[in-house]
N, C-alpha and C. Protein backbone atom coordinates (compact mmCIF):
# COMPACT_ATOMS: atom_id res chain seq x y z
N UNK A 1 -19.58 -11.19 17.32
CA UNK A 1 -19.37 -9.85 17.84
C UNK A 1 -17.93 -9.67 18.31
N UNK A 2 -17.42 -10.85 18.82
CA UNK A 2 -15.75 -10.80 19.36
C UNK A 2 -14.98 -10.50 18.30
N UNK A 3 -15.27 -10.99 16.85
CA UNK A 3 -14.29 -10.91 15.51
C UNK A 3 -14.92 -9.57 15.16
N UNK A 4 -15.81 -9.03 15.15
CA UNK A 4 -15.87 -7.20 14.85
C UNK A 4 -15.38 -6.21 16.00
N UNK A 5 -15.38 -6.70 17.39
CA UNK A 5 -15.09 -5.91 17.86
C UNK A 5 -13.07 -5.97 18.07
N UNK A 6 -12.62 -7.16 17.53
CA UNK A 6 -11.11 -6.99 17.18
C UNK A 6 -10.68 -6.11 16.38
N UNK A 7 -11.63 -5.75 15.27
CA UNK A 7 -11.86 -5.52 13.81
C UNK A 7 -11.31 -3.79 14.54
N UNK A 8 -12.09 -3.37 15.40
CA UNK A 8 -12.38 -1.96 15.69
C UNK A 8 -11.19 -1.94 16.82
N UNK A 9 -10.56 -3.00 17.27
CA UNK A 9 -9.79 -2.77 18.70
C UNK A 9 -8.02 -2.62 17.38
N UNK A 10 -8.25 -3.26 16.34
CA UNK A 10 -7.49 -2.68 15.54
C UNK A 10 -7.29 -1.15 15.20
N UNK A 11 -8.21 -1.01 14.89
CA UNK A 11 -7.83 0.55 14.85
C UNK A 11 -7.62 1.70 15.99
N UNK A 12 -8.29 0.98 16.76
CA UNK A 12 -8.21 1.86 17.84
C UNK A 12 -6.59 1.42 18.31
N UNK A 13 -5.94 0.47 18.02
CA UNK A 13 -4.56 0.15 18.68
C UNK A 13 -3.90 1.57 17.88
N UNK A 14 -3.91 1.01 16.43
CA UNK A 14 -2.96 1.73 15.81
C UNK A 14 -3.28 3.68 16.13
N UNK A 15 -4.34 3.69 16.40
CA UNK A 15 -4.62 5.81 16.68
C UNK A 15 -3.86 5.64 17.73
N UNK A 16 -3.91 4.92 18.73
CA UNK A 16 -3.07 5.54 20.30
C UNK A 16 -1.52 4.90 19.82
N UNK A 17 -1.13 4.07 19.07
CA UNK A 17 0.02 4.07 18.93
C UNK A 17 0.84 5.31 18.10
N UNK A 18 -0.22 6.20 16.74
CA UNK A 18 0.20 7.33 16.76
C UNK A 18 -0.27 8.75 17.49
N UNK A 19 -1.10 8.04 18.23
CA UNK A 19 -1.27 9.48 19.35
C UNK A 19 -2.65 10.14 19.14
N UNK A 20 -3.72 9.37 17.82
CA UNK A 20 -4.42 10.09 18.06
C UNK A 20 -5.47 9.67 19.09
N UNK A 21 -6.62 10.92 19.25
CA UNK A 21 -7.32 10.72 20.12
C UNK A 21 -8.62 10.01 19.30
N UNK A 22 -8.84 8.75 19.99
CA UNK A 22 -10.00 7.77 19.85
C UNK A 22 -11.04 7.37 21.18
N UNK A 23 -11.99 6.78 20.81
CA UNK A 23 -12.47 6.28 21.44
C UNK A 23 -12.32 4.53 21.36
N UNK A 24 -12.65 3.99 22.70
CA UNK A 24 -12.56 2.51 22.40
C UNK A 24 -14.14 2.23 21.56
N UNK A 25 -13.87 1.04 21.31
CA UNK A 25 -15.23 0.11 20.43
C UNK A 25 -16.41 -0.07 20.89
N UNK A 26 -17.42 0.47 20.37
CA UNK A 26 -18.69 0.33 20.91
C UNK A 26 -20.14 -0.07 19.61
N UNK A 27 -20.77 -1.29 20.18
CA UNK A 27 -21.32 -1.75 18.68
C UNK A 27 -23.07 -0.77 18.51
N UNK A 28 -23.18 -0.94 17.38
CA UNK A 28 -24.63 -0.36 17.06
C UNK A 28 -25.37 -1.34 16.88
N UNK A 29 -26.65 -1.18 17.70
CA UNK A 29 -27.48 -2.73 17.98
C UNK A 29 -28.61 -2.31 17.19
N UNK A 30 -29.21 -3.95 16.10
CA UNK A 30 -29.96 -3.37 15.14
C UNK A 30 -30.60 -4.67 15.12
N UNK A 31 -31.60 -5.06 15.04
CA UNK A 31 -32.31 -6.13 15.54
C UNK A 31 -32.37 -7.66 14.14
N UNK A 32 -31.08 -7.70 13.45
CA UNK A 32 -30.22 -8.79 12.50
C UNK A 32 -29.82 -10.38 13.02
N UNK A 33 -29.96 -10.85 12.51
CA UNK A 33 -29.73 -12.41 12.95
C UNK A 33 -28.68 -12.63 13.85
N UNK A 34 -27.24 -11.15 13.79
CA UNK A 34 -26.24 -11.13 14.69
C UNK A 34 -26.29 -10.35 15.55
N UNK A 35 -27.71 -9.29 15.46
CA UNK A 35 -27.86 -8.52 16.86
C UNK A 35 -27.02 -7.03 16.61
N UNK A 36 -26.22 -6.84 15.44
CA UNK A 36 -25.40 -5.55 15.50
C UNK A 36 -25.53 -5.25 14.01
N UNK A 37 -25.53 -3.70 13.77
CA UNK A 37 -24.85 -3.61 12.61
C UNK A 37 -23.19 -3.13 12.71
N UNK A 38 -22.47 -3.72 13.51
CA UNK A 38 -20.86 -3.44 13.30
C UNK A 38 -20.68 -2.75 14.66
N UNK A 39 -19.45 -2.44 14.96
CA UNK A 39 -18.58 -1.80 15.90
C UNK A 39 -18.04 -0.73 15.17
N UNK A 40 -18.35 0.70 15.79
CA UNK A 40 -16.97 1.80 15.44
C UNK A 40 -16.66 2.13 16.56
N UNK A 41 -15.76 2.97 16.17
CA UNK A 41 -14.78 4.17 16.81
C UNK A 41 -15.16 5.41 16.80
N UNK A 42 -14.94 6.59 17.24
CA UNK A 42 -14.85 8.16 16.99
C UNK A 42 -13.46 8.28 17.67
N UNK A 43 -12.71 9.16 16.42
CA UNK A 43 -11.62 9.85 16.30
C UNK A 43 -11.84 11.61 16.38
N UNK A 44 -10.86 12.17 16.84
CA UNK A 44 -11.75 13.45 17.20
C UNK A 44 -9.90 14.18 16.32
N UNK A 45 -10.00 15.49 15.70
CA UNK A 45 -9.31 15.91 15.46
C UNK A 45 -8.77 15.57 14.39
N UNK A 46 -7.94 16.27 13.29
CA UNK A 46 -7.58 15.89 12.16
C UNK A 46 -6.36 14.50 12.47
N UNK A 47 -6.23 13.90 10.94
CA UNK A 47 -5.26 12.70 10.86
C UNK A 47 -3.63 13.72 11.15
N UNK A 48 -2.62 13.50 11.46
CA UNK A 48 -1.03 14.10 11.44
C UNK A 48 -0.83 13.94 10.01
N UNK A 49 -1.17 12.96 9.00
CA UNK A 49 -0.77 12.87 7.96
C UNK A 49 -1.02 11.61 7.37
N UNK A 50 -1.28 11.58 5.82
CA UNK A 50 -1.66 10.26 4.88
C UNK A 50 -1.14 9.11 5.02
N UNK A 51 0.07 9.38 5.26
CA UNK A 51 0.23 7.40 5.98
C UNK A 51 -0.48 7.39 7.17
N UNK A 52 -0.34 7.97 8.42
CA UNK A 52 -1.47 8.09 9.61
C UNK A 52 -2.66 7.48 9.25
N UNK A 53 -3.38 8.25 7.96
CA UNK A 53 -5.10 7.83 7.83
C UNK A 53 -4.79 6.37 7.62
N UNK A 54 -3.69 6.23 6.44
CA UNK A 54 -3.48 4.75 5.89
C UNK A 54 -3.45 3.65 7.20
N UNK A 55 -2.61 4.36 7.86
CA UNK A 55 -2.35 2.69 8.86
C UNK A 55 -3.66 2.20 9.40
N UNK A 56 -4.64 3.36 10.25
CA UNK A 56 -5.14 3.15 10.78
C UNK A 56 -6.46 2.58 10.35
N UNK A 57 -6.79 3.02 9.22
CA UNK A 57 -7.97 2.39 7.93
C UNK A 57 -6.80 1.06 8.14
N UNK A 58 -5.89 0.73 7.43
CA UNK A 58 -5.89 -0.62 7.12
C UNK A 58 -5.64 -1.61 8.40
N UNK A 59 -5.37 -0.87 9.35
CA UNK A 59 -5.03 -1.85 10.95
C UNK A 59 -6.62 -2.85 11.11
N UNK A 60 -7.44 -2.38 11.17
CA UNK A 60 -8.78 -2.93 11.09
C UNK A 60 -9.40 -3.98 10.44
N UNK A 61 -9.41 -4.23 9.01
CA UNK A 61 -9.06 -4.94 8.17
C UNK A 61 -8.46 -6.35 8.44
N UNK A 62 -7.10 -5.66 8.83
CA UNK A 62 -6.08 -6.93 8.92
C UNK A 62 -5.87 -7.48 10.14
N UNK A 63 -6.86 -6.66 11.48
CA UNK A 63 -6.88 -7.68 12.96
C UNK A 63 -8.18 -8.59 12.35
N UNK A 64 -9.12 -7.66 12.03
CA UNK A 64 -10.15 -8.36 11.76
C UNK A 64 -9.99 -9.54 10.48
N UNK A 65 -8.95 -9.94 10.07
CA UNK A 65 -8.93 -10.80 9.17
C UNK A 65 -7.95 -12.27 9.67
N UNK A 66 -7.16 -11.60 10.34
CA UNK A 66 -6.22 -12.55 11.54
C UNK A 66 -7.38 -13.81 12.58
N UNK A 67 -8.24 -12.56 13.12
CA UNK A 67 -9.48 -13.09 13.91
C UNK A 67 -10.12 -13.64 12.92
N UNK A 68 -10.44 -13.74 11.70
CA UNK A 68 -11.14 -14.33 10.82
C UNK A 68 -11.26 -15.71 10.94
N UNK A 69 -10.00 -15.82 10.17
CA UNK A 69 -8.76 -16.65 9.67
C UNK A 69 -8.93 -18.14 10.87
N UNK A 70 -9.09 -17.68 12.26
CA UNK A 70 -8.60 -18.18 13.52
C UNK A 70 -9.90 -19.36 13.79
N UNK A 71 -11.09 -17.72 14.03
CA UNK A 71 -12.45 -18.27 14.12
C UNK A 71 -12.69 -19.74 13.32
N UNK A 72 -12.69 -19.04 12.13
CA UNK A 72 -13.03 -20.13 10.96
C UNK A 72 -12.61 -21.38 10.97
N UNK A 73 -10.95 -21.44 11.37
CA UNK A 73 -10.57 -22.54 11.24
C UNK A 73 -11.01 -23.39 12.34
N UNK A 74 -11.35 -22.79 13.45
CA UNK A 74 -11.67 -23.47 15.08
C UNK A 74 -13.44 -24.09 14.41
N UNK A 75 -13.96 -22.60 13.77
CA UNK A 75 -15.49 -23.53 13.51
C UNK A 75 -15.52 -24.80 12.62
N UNK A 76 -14.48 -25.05 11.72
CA UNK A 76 -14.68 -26.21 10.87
C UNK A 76 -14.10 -27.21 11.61
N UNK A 77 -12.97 -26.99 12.33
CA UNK A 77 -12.60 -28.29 13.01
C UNK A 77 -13.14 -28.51 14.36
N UNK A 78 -14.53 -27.76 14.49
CA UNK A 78 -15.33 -28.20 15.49
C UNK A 78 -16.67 -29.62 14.74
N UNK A 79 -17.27 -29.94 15.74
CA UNK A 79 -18.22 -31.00 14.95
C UNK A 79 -19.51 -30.20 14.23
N UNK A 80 -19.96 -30.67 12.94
CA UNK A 80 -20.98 -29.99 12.51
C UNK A 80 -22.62 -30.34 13.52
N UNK A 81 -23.38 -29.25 13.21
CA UNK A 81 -24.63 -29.62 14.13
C UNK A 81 -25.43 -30.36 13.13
N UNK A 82 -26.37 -30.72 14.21
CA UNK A 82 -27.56 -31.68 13.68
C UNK A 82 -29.00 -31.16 13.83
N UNK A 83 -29.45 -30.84 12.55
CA UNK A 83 -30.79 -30.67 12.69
C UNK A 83 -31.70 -31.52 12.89
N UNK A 84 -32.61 -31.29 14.42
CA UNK A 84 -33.61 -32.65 14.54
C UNK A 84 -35.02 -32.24 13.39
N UNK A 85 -34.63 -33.82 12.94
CA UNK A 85 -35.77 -34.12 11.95
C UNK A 85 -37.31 -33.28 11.64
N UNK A 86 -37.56 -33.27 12.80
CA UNK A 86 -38.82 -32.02 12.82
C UNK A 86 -38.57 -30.95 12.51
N UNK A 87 -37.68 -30.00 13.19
CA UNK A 87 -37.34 -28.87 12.10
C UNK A 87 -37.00 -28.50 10.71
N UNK A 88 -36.08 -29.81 10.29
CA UNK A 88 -35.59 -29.86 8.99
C UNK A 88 -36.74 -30.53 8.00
N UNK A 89 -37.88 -30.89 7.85
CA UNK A 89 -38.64 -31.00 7.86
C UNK A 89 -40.18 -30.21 7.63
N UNK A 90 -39.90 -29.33 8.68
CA UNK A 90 -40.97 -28.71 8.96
C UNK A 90 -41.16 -27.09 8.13
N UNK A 91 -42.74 -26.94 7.51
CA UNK A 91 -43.04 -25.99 6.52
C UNK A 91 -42.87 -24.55 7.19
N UNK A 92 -42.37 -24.60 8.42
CA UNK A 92 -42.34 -23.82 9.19
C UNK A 92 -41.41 -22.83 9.76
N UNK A 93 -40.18 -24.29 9.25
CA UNK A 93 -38.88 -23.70 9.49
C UNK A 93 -38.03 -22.69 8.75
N UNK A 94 -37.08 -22.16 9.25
CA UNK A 94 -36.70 -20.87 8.39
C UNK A 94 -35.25 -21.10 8.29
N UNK A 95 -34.85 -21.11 6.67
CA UNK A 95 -33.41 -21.74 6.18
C UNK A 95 -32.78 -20.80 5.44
N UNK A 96 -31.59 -20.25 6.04
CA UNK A 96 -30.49 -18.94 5.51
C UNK A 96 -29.54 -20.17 4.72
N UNK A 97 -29.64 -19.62 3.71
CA UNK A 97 -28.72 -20.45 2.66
C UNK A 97 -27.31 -19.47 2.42
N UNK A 98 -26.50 -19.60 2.59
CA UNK A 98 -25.18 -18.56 2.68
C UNK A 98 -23.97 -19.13 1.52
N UNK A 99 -24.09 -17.98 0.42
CA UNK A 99 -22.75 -18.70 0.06
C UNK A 99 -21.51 -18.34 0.75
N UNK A 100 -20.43 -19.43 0.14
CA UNK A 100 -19.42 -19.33 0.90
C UNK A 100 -18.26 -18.54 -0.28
N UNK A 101 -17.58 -17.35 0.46
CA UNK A 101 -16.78 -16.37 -0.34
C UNK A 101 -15.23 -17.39 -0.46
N UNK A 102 -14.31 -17.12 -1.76
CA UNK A 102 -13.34 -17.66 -1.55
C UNK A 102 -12.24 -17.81 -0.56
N UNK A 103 -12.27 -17.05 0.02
CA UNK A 103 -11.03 -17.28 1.17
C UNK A 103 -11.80 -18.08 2.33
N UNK A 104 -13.57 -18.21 2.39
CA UNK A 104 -13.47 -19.44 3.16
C UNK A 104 -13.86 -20.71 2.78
N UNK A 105 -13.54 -20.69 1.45
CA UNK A 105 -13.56 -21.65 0.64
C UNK A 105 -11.86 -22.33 0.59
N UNK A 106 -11.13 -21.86 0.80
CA UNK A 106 -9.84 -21.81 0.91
C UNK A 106 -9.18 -22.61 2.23
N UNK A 107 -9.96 -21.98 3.23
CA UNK A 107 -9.59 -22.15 4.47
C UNK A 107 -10.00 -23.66 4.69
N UNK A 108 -11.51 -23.64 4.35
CA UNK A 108 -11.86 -25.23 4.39
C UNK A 108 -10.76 -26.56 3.72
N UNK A 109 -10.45 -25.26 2.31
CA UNK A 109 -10.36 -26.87 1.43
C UNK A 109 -8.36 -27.50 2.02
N UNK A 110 -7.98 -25.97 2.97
CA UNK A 110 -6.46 -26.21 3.63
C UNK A 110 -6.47 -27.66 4.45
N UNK A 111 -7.50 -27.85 5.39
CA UNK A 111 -7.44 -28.42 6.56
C UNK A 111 -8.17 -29.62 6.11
N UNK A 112 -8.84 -29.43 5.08
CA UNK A 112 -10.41 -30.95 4.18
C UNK A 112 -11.01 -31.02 5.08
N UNK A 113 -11.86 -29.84 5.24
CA UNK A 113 -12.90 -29.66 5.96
C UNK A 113 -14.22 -29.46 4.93
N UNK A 114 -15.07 -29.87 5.31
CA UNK A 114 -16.60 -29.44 4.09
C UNK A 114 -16.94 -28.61 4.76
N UNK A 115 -17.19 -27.55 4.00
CA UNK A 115 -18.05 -26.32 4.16
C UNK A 115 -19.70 -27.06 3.98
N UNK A 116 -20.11 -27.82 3.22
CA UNK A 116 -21.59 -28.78 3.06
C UNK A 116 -21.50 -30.16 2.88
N UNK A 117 -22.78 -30.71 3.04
CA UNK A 117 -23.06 -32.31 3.99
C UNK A 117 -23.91 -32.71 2.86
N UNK A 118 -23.54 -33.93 2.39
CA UNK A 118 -24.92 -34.37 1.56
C UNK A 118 -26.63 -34.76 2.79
N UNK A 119 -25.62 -35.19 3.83
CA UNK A 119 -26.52 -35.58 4.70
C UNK A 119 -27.23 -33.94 5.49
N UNK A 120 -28.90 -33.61 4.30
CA UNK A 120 -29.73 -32.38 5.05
C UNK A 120 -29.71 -31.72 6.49
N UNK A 121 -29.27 -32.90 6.93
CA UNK A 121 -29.77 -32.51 8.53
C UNK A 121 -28.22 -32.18 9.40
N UNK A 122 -27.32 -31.86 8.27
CA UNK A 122 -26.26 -31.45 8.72
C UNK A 122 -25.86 -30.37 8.27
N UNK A 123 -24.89 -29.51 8.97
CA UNK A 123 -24.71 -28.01 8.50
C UNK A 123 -23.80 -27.72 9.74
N UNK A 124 -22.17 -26.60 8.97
CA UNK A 124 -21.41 -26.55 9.56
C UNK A 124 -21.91 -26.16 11.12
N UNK A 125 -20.75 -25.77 11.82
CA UNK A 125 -20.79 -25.34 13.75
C UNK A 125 -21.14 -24.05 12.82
N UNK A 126 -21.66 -23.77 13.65
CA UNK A 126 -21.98 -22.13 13.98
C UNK A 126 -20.97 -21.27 14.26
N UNK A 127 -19.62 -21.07 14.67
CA UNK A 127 -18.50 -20.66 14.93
C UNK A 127 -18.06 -20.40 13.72
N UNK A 128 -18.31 -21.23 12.81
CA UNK A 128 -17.89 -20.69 11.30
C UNK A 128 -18.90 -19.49 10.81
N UNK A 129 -19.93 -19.19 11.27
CA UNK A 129 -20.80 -18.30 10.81
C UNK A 129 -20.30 -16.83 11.46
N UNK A 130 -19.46 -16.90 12.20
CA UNK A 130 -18.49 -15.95 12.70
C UNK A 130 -17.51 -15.01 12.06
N UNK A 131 -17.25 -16.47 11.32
CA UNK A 131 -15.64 -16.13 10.35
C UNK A 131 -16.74 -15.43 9.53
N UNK A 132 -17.72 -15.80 8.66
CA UNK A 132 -18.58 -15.30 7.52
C UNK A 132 -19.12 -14.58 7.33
N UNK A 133 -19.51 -13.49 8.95
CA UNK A 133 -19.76 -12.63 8.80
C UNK A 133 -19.22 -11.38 8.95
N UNK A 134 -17.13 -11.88 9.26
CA UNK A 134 -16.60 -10.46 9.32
C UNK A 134 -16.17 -10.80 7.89
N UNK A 135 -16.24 -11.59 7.13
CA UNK A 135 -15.36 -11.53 5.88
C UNK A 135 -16.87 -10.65 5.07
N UNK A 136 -17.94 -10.58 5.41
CA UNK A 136 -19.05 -9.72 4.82
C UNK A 136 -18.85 -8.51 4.98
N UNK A 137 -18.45 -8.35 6.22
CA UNK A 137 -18.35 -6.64 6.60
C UNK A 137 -17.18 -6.29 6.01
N UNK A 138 -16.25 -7.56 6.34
CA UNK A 138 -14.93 -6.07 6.03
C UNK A 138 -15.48 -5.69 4.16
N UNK A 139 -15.84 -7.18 3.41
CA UNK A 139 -15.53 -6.78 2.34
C UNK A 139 -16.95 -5.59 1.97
N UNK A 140 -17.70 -5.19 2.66
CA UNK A 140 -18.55 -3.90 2.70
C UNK A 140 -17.99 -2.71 3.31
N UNK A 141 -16.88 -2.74 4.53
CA UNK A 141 -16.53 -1.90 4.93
C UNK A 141 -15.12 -1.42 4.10
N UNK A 142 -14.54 -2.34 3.20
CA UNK A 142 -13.01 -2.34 1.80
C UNK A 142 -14.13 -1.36 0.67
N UNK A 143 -15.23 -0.99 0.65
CA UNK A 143 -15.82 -0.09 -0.02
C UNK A 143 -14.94 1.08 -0.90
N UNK A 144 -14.78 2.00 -1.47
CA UNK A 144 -13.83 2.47 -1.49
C UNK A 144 -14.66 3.99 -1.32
N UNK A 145 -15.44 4.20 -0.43
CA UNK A 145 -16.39 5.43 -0.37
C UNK A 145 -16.52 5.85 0.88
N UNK A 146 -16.98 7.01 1.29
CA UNK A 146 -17.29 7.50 2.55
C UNK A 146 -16.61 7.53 3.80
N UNK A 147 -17.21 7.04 4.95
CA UNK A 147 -16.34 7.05 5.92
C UNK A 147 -15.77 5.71 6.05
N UNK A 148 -16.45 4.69 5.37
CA UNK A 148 -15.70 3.27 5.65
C UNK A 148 -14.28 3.16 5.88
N UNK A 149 -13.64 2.12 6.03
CA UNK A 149 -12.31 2.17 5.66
C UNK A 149 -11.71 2.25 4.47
N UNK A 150 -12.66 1.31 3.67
CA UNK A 150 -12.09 1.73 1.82
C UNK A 150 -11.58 2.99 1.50
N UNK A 151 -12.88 3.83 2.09
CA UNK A 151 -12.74 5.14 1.93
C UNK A 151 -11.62 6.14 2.50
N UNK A 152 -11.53 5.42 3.67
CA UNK A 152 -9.90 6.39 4.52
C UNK A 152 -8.46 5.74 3.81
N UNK A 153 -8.78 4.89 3.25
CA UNK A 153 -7.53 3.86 2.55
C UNK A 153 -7.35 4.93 1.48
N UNK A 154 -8.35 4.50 0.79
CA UNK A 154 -8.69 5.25 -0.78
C UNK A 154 -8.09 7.44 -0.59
N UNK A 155 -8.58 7.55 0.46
CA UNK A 155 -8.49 9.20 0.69
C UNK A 155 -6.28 9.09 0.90
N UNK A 156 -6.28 8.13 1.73
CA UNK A 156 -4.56 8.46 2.03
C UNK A 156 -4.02 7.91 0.59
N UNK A 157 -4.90 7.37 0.00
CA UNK A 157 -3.78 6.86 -1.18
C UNK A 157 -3.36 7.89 -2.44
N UNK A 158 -5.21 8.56 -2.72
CA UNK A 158 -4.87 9.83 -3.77
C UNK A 158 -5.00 10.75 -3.26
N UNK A 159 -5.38 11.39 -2.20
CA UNK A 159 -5.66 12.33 -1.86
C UNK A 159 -6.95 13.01 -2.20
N UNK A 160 -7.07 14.45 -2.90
CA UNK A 160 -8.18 14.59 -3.31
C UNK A 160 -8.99 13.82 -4.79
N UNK A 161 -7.96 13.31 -5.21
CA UNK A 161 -8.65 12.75 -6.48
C UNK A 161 -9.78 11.50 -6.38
N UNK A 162 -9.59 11.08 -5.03
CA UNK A 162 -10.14 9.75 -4.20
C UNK A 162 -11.73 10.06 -5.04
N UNK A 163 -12.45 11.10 -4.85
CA UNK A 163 -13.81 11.32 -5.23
C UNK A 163 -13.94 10.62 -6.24
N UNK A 164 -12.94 10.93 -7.71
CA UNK A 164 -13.09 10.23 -9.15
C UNK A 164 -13.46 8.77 -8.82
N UNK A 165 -12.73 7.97 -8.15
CA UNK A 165 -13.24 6.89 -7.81
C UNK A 165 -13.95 5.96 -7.19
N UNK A 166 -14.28 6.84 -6.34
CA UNK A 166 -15.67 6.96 -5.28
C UNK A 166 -17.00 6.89 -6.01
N UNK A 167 -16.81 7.68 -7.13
CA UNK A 167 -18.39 8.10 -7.96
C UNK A 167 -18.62 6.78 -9.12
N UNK A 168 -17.70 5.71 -9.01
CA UNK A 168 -17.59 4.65 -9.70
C UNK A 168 -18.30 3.80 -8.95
N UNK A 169 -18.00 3.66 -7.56
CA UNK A 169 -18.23 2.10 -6.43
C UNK A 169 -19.73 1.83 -7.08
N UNK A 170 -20.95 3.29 -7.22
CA UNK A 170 -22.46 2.51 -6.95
C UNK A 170 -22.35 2.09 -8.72
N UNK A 171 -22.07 2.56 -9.67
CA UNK A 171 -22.22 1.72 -10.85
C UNK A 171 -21.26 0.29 -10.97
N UNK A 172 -20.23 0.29 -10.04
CA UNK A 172 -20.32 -1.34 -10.36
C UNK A 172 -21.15 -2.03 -9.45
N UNK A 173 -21.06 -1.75 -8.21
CA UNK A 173 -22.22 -2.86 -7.56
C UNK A 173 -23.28 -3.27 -8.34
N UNK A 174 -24.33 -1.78 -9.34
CA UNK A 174 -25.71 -1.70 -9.98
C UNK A 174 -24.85 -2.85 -10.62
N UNK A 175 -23.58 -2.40 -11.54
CA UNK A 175 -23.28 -3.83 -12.53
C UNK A 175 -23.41 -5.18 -11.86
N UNK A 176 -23.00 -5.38 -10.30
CA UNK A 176 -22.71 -6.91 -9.90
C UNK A 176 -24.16 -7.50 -9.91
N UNK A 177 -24.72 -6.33 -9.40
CA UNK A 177 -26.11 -7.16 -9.08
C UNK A 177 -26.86 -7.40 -10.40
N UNK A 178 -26.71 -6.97 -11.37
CA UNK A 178 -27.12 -7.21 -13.39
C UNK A 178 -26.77 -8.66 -13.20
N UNK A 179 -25.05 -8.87 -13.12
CA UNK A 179 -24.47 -9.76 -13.21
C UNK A 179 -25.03 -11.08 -12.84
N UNK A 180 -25.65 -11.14 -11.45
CA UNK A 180 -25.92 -11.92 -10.19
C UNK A 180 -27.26 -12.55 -11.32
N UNK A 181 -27.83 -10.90 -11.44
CA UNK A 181 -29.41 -11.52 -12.15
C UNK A 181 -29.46 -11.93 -13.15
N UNK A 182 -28.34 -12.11 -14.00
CA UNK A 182 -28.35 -12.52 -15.43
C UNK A 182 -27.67 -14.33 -15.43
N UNK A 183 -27.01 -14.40 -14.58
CA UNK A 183 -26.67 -15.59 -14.25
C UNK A 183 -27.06 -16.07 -13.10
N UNK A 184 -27.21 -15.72 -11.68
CA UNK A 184 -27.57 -16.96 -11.48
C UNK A 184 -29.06 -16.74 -10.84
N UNK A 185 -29.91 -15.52 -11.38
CA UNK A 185 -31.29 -15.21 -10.89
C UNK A 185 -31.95 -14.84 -9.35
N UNK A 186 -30.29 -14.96 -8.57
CA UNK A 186 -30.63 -14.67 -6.98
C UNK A 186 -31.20 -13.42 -6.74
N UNK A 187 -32.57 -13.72 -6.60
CA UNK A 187 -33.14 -12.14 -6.25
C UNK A 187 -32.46 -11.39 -4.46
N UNK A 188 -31.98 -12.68 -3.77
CA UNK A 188 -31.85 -11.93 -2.81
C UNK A 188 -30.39 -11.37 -2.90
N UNK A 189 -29.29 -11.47 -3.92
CA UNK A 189 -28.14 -11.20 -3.85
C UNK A 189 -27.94 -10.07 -5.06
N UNK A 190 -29.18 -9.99 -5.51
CA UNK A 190 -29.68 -8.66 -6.53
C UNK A 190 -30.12 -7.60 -5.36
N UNK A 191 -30.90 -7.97 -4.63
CA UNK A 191 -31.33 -6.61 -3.78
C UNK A 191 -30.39 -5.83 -3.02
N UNK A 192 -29.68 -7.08 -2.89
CA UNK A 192 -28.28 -6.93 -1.41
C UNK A 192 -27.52 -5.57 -2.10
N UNK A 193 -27.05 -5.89 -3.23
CA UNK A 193 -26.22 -5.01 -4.04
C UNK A 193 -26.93 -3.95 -4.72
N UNK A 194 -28.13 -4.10 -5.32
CA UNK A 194 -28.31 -3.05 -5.54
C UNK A 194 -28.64 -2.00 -4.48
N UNK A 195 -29.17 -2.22 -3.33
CA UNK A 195 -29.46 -1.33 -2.33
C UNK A 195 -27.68 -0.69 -1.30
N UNK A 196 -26.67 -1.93 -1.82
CA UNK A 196 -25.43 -0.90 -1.55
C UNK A 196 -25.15 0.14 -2.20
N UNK A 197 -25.52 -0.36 -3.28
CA UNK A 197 -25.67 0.33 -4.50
C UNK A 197 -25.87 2.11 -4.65
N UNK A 198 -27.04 1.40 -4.20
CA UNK A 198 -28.17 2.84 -4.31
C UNK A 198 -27.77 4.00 -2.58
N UNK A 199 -27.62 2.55 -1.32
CA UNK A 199 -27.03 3.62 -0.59
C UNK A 199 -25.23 4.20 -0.95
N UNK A 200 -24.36 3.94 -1.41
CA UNK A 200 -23.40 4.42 -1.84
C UNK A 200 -23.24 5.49 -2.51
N UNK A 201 -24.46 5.63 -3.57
CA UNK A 201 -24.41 7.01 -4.64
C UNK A 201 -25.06 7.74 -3.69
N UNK A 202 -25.26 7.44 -2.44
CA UNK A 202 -26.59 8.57 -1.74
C UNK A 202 -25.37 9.24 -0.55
N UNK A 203 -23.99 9.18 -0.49
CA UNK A 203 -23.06 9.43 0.24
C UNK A 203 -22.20 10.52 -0.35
């Protein structure tokens, strides 16, 4: 929650550094393995102008990727935990299998850190599950639609033409998630996308 709510203290830096009027960061609580679906802002009043929208869409992004960056590296060069035998074990227990996106695939392989343990009953710190879940959001919130940031990026960059490419985002996701199912059969990384999917064309 500290690496999303940087995410949002980004943007909110850059509006009062050009003057507009914001609110500070406040998260939406949704009952998810992290307790939130994200942190926003409300901005009240039009942007001064297209670099304006630009900075402030991309200020967010790039605190929240700084904080990423930081997290991550602190969770791998912390010690990995240990699952006691009974849980790891047990028909009972409940196991989030997460892949790992390239840049924290990157980060690991900087420092020769393992992202995975041959030994089961091991599995990174939890501090890394930090880094993993703003590199999820931002790259859901880099969308290039709606109110996200993609979308305020995308609006300062063409202006009105932004829509033409907006009406693209839900047919490639429908494509990623084809993709996902044609190779590697993950039904849960088929649903993920197609339901961005499907909420994206619904915006």
């Amino acid at each position: 929650m500290g690496v999303l709510g940087i995410h949002e203290l980004g943007h909110y830096a850059m509006s009062r550094y050009y003057d507009v009027n914001a609110t500070l960061p406040y998260f939406i609580p949704i009952p998810t393995f992290i307790g939130t679906l994200g942190a926003v802002i409300r901005m009240q009043g039009q942007m001064p102008s297209r670099k304006v929208l630009f900075d402030i869409g991309i200020a967010g992004p790039l605190a929240g990727l700084i904080a990423t960056v930081i997290v991550s590296v602190i969770g791998l060069l912390l010690a990995p935990i240990t699952v006691p035998e009974h849980a790891a074990t047990s028909a009972n227990a409940i196991q989030i299998r997460l892949g790992f996106p390239p840049l924290l695939q990157f980060i690991a392989w900087a420092p020769g850190q393992p992202l995975r343990y041959t030994d089961p009953k091991k599995a990174v710190n939890p501090v890394v599950i930090g880094g993993w879940v703003e590199m999820f959001v931002t790259f859901l919130n880099l969308l290039p639609v709606g109110q996200l940031d993609g979308g305020h990026i995308l609006r300062a960059v063409l202006g009105d033409s932004h829509e033409t490419v907006a009406k693209a985002v839900p047919f490639a996701l429908f494509g990623l998630a084809g993709y996902l199912f044609v190779t590697r059969g993950d039904g849960n990384a088929v649903g993920l996308w197609a339901f961005w999917g499907r909420s994206r064309s619904c915006l």
